[in-house]
PDB file of N, CA and C in Angstrom:
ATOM      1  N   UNK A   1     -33.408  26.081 -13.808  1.00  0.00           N
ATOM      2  CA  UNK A   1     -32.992  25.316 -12.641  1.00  0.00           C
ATOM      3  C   UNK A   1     -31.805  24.399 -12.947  1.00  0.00           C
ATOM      4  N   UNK A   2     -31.811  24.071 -14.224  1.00  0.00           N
ATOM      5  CA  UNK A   2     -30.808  23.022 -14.622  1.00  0.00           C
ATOM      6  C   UNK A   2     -29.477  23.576 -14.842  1.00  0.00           C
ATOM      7  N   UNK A   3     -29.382  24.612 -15.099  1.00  0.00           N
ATOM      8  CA  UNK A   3     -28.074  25.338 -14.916  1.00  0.00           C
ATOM      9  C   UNK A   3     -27.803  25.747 -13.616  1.00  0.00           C
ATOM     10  N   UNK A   4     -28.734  26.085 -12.992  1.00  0.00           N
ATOM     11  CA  UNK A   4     -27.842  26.519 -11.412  1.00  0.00           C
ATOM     12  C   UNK A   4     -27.417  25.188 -10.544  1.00  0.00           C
ATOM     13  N   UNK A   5     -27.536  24.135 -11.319  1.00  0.00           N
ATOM     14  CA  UNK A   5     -27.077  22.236 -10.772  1.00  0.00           C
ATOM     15  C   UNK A   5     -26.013  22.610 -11.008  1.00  0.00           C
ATOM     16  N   UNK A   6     -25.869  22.624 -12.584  1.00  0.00           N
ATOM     17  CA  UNK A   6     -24.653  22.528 -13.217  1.00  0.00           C
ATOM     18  C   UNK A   6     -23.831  23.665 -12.829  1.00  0.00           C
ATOM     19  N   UNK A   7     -23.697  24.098 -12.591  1.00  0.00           N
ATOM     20  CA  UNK A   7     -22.844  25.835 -11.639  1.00  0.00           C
ATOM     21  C   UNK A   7     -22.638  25.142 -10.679  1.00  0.00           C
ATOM     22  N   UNK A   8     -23.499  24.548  -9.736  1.00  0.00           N
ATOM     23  CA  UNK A   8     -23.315  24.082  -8.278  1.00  0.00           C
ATOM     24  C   UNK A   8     -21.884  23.103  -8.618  1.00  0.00           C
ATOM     25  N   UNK A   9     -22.512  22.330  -9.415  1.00  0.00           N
ATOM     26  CA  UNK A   9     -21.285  21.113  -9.639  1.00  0.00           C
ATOM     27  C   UNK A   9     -20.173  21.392  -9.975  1.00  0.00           C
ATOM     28  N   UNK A  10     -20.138  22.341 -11.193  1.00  0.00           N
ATOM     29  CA  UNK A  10     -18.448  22.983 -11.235  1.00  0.00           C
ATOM     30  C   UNK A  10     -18.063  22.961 -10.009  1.00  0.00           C
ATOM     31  N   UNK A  11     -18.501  24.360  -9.392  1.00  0.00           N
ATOM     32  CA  UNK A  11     -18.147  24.656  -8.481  1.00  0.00           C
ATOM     33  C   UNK A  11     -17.572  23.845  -7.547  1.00  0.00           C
ATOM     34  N   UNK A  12     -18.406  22.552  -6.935  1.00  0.00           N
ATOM     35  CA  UNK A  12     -17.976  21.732  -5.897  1.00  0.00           C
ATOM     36  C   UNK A  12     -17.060  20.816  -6.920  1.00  0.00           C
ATOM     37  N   UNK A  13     -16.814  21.134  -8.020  1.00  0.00           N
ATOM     38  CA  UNK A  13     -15.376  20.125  -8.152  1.00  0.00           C
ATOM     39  C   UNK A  13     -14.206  20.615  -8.450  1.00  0.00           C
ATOM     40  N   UNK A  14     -14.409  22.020  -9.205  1.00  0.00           N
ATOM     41  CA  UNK A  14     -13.184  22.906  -8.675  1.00  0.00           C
ATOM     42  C   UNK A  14     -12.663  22.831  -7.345  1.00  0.00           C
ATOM     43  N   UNK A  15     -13.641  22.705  -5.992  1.00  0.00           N
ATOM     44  CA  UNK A  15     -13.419  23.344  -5.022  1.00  0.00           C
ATOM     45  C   UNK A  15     -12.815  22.335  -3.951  1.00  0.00           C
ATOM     46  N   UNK A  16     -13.023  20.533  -4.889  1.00  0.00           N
ATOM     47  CA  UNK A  16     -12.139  18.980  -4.624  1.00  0.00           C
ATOM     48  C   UNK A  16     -11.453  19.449  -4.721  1.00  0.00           C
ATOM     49  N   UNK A  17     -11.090  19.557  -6.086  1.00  0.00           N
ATOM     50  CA  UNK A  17      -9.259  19.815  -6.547  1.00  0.00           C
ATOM     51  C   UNK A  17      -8.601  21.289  -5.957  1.00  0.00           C
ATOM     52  N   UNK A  18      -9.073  21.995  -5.215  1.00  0.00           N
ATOM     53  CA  UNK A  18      -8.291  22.893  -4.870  1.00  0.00           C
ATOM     54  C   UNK A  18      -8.130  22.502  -3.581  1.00  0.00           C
ATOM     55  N   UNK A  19      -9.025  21.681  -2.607  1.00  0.00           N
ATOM     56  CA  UNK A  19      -8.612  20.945  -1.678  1.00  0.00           C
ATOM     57  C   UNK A  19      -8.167  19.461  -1.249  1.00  0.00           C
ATOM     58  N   UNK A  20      -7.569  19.212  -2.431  1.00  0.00           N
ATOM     59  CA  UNK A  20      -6.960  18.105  -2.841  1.00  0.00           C
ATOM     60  C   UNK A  20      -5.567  19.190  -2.596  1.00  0.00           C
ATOM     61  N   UNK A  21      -4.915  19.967  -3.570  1.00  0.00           N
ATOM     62  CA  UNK A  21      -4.318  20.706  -3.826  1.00  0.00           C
ATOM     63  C   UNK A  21      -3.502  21.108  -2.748  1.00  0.00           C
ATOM     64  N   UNK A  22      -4.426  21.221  -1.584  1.00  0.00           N
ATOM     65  CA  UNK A  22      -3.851  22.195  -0.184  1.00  0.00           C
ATOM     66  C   UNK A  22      -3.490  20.204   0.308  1.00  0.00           C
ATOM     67  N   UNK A  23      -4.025  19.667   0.276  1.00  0.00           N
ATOM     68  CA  UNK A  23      -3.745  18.824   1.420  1.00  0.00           C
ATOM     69  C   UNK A  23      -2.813  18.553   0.798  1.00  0.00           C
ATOM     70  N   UNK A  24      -2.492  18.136  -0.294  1.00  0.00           N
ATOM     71  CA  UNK A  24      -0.767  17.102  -0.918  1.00  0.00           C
ATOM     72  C   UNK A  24       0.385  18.072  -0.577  1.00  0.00           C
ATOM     73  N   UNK A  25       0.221  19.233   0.001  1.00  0.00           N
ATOM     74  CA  UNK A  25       1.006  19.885   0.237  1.00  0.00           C
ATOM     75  C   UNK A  25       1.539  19.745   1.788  1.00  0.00           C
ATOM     76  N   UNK A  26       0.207  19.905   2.432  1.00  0.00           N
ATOM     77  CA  UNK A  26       0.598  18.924   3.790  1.00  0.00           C
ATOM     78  C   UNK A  26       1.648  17.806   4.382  1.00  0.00           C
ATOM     79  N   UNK A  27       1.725  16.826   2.903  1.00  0.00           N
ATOM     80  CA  UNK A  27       1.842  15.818   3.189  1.00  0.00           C
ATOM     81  C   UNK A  27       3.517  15.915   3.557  1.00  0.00           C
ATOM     82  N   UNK A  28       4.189  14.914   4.117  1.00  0.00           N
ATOM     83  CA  UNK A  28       5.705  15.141   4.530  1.00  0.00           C
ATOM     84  C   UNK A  28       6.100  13.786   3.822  1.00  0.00           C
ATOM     85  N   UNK A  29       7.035  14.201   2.708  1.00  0.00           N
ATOM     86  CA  UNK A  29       7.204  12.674   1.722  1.00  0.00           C
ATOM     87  C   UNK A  29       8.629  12.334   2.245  1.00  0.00           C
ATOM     88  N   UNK A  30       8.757  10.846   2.439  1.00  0.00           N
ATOM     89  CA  UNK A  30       9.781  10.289   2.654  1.00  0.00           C
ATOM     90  C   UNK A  30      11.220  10.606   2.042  1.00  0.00           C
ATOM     91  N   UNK A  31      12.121  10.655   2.684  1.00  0.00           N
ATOM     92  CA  UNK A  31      13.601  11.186   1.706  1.00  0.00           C
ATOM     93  C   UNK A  31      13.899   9.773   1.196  1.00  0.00           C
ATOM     94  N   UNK A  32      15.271   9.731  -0.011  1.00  0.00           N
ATOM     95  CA  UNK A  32      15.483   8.905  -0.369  1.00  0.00           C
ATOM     96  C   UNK A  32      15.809   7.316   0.337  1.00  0.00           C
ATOM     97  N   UNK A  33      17.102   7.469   1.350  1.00  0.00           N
ATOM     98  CA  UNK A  33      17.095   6.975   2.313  1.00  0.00           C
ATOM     99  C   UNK A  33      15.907   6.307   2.789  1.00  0.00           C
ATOM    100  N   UNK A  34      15.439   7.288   3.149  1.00  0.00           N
ATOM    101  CA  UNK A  34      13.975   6.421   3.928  1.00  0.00           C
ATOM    102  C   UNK A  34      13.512   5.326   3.287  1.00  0.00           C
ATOM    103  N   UNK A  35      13.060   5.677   1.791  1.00  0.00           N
ATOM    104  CA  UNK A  35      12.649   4.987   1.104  1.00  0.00           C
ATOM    105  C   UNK A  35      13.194   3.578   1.165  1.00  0.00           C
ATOM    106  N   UNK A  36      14.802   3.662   0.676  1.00  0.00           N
ATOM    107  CA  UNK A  36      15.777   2.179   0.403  1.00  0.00           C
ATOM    108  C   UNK A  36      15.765   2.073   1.858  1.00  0.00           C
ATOM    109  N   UNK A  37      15.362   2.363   3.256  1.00  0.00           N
ATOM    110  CA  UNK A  37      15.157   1.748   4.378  1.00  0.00           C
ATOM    111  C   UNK A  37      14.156   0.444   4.141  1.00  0.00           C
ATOM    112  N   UNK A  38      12.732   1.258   3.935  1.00  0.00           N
ATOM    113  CA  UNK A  38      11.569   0.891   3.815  1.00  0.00           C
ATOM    114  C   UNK A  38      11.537  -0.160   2.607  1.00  0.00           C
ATOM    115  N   UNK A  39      12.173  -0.082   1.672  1.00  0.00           N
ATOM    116  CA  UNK A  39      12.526  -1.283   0.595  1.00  0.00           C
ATOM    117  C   UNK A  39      13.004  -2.458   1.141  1.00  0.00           C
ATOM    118  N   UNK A  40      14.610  -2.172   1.789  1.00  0.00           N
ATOM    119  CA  UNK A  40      15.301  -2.993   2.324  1.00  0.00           C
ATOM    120  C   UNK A  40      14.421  -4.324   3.427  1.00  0.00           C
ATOM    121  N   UNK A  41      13.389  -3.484   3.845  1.00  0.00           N
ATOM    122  CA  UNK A  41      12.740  -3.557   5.263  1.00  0.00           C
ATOM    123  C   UNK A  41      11.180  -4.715   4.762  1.00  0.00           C
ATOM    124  N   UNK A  42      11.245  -4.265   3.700  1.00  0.00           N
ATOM    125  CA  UNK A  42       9.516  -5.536   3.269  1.00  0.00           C
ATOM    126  C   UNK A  42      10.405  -6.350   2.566  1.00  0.00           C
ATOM    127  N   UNK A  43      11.962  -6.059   1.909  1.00  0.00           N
ATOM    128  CA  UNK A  43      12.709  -7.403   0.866  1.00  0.00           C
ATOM    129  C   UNK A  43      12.380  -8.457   2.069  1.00  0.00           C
ATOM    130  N   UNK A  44      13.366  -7.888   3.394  1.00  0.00           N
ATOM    131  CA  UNK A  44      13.450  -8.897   4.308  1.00  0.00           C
ATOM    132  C   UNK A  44      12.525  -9.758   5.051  1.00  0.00           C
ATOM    133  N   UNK A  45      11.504  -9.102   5.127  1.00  0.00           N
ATOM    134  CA  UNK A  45      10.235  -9.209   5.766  1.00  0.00           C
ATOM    135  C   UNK A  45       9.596 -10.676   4.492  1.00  0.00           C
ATOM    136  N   UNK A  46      10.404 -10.688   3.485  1.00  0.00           N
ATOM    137  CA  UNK A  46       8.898 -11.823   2.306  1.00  0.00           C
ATOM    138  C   UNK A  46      10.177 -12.599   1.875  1.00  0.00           C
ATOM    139  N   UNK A  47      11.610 -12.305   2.342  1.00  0.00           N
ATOM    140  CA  UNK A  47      12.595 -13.372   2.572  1.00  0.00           C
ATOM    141  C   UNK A  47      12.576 -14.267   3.936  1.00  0.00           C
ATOM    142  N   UNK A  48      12.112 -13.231   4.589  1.00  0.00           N
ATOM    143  CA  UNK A  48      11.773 -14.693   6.287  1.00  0.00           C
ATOM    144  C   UNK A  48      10.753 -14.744   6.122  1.00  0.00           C
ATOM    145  N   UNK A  49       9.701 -14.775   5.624  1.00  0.00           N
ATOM    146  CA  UNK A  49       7.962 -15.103   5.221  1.00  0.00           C
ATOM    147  C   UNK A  49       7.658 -16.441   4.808  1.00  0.00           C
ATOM    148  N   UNK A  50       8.611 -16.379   3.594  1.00  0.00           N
ATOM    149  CA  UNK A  50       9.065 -17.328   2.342  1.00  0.00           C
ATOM    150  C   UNK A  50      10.166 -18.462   2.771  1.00  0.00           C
ATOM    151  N   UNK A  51      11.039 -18.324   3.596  1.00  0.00           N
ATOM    152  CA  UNK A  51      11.735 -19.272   4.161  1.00  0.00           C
ATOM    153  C   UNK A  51      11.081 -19.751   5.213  1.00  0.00           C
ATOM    154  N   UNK A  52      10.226 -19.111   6.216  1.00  0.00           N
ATOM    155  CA  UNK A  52       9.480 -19.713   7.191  1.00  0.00           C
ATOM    156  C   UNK A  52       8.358 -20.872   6.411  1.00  0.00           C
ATOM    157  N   UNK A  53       7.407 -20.099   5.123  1.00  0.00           N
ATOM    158  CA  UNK A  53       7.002 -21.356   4.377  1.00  0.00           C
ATOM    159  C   UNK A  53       7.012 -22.195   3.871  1.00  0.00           C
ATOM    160  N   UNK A  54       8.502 -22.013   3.631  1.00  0.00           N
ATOM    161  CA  UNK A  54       9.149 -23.382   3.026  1.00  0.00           C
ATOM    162  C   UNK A  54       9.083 -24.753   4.196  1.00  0.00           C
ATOM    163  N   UNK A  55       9.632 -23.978   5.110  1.00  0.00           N
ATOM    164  CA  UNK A  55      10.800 -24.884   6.275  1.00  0.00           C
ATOM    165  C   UNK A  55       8.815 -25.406   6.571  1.00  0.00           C
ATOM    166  N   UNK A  56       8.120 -24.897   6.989  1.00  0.00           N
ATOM    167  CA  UNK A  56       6.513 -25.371   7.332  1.00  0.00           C
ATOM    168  C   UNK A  56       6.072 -26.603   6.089  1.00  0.00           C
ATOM    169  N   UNK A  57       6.288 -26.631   4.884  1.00  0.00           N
ATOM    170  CA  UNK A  57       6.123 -27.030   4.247  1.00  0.00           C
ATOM    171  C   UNK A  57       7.353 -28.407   3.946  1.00  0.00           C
ATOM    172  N   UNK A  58       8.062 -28.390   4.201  1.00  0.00           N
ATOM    173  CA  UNK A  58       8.775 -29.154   4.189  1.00  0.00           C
ATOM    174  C   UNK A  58       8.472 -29.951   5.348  1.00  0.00           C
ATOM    175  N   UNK A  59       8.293 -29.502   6.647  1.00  0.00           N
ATOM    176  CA  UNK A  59       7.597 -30.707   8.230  1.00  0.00           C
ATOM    177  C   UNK A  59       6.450 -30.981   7.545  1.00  0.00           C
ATOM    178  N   UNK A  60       5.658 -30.287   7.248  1.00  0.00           N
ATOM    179  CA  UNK A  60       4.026 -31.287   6.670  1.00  0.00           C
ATOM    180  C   UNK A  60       4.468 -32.102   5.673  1.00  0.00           C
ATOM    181  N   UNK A  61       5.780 -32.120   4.703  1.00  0.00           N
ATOM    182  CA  UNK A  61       5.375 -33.056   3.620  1.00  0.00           C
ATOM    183  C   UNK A  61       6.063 -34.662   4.570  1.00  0.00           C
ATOM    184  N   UNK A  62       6.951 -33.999   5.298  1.00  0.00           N
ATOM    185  CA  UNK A  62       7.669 -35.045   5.883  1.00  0.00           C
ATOM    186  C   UNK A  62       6.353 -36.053   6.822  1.00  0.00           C
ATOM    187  N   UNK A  63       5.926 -34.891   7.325  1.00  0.00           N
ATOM    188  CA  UNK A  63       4.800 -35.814   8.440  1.00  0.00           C
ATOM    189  C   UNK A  63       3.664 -36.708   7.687  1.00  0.00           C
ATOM    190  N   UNK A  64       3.463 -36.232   6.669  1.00  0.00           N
ATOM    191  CA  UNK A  64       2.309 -36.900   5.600  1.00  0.00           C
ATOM    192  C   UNK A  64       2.755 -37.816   4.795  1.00  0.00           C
ATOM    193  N   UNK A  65       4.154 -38.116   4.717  1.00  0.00           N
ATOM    194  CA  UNK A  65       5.146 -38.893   3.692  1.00  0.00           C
ATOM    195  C   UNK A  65       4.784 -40.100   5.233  1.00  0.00           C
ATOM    196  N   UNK A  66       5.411 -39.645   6.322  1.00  0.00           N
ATOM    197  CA  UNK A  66       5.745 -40.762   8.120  1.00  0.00           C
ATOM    198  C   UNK A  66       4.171 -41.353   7.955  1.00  0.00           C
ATOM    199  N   UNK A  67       3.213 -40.833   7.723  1.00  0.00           N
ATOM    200  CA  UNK A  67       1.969 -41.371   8.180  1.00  0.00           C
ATOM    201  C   UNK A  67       0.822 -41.941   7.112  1.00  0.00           C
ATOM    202  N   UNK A  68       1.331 -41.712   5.595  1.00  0.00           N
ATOM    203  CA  UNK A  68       0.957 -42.132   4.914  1.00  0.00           C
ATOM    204  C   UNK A  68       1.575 -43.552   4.557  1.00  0.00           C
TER     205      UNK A  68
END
C-alpha cells in the first residue's frame, strides 16, 4: 500500500510542474519599455509620498512647537 502513496505522489508532483509549466507560458511578460514605465511610475509615486510626509510633518512640528 505504501508504494502505491508514493507513485500517487510522484505522480501528482510531476503533474504541478508540468502545470506550472503550461501556465508560465500563458503568461504575457512586460516589454522593456513597459518595465522603465512602471519603474519611472512607483520612483514618482514614493517621491510625492515622501514629500507629502515631510511637508505633514513639518505643520505638526510647527503646531506642537505654537502650542507647546
Amino acid at each position: 500500500m505504501a508504494s502505491s502513496n508514493v507513485k500517487k505522489e510522484k505522480q501528482s508532483v510531476s503533474k504541478m510542474f508540468r502545470n506550472i509549466k503550461s501556465e508560465v507560458k500563458k503568461v504575457t511578460w512586460p516589454t522593456k519599455e513597459d518595465v522603465w514605465q512602471y519603474t519611472l511610475v512607483v520612483l514618482a509615486m514614493c517621491l510625492i509620498t515622501s514629500v507629502a510626509i515631510g511637508v505633514l510633518d513639518a505643520v505638526f512640528k510647527f503646531l506642537f512647537n505654537l502650542f507647546a
